[in-house]
Protein backbone atom coordinates (compact mmCIF):
# COMPACT_ATOMS: atom_id res chain seq x y z
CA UNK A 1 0.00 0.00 0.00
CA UNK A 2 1.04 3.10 -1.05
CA UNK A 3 2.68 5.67 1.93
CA UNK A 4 1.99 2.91 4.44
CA UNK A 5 4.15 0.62 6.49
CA UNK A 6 1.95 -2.01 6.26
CA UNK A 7 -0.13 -4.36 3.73
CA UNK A 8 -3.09 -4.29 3.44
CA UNK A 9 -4.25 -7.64 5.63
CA UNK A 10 -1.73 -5.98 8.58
CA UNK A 11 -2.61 -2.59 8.32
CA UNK A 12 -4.49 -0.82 11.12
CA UNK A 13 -6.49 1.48 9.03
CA UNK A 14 -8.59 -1.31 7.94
CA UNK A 15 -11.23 -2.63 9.42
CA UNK A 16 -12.07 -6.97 9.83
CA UNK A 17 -14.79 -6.37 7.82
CA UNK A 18 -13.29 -4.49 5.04
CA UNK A 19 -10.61 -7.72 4.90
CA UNK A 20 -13.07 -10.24 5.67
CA UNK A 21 -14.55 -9.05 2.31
CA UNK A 22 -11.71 -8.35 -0.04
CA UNK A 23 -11.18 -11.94 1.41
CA UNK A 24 -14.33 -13.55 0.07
CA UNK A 25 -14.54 -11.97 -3.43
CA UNK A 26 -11.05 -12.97 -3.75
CA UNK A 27 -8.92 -11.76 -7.02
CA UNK A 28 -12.89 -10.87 -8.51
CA UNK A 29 -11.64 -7.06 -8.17
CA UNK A 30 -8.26 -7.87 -10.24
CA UNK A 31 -9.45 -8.04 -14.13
CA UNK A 32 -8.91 -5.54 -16.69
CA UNK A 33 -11.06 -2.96 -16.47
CA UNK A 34 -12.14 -0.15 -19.68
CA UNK A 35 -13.07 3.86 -18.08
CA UNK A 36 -15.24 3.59 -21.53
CA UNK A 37 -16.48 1.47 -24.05
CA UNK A 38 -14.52 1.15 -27.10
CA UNK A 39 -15.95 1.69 -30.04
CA UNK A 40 -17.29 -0.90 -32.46
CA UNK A 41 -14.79 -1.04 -35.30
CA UNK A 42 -15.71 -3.17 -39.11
CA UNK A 43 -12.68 -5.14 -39.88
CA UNK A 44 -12.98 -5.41 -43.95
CA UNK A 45 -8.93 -5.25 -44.56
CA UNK A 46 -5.41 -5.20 -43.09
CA UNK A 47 -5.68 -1.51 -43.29
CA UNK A 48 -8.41 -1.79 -40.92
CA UNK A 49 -6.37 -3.78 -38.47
CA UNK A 50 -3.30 -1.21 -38.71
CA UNK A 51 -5.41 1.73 -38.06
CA UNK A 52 -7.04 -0.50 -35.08
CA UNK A 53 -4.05 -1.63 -33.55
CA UNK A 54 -2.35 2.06 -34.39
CA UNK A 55 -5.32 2.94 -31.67
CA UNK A 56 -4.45 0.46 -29.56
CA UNK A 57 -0.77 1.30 -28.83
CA UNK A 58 -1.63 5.19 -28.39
CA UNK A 59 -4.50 4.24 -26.26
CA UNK A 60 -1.96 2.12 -23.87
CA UNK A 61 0.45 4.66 -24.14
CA UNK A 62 -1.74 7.62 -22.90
CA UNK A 63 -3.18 4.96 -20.48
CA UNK A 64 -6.60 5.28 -21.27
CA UNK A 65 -6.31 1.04 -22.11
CA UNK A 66 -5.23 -1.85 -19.79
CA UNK A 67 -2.21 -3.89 -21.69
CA UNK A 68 -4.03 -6.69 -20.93
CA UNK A 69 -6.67 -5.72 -23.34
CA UNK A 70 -3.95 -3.77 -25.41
CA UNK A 71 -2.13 -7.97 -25.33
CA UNK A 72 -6.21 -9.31 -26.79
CA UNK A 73 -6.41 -6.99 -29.16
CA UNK A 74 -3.22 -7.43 -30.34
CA UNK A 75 -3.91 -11.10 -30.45
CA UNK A 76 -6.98 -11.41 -32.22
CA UNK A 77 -6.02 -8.61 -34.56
CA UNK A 78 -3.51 -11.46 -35.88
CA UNK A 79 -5.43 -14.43 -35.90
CA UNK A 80 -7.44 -11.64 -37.94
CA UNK A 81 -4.58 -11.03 -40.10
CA UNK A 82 -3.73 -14.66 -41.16
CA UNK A 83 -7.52 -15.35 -41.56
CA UNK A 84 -7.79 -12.10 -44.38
CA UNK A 85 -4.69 -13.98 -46.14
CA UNK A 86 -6.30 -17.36 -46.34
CA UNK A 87 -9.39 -16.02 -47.70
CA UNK A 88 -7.26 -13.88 -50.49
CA UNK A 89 -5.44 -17.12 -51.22
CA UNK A 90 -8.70 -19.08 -51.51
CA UNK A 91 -10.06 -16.65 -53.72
CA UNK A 92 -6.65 -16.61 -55.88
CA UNK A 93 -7.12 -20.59 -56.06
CA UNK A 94 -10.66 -20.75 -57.66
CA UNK A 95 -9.55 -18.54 -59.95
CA UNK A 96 -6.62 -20.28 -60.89
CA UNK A 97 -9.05 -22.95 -60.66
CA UNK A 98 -11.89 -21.22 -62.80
CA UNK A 99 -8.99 -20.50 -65.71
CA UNK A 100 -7.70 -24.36 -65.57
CA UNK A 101 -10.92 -25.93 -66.13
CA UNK A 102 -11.64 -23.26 -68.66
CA UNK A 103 -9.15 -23.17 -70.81
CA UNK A 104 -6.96 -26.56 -70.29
């Protein structure tokens, strides 16, 4: 604690009760938390995803965003990424596929 000589479960200040609950919700108080909601944001192309995770960094970096949210967003924004390539290389293979059984 800060400007204290104790921790919280020895300090004075506190009351039993006050420790007896922080005690039963246990680490329920711990998560991530957002001041406000972020905004809904399309995902169409990788462009999307820079400008997204472009957000992201200055959001952390003015502390207006948890890291640990900052760390999921960064996460799914490249499971996102690698998902957008498949689906450009699938539709590069039907055509390739469209032009074989067309012409050969």
């Amino acid at each position: 604690m800060k400007n204290s000589d104790y921790c919280y479960y020895h300090n004075p200040n506190i009351s039993k009760e006050e420790k007896l609950k922080s005690q039963r919700c246990g680490g329920q108080n711990r998560g991530p938390k957002i001041n406000k909601p972020l905004p809904f944001i399309k995902i169409k192309n990788t462009k999307d995803i820079k400008q997204l995770l472009t957000e992201t960094i200055n959001q952390v970096r003015t502390g207006e965003l948890d890291c640990r949210i900052a760390n999921t967003i960064g996460y799914l924004a490249g499971i996102t990424i690698k998902s957008l390539e498949v689906s450009t290389l699938e539709k590069k293979g039907e055509k390739i596929n469209i032009f074989v059984t067309k012409y050969v």
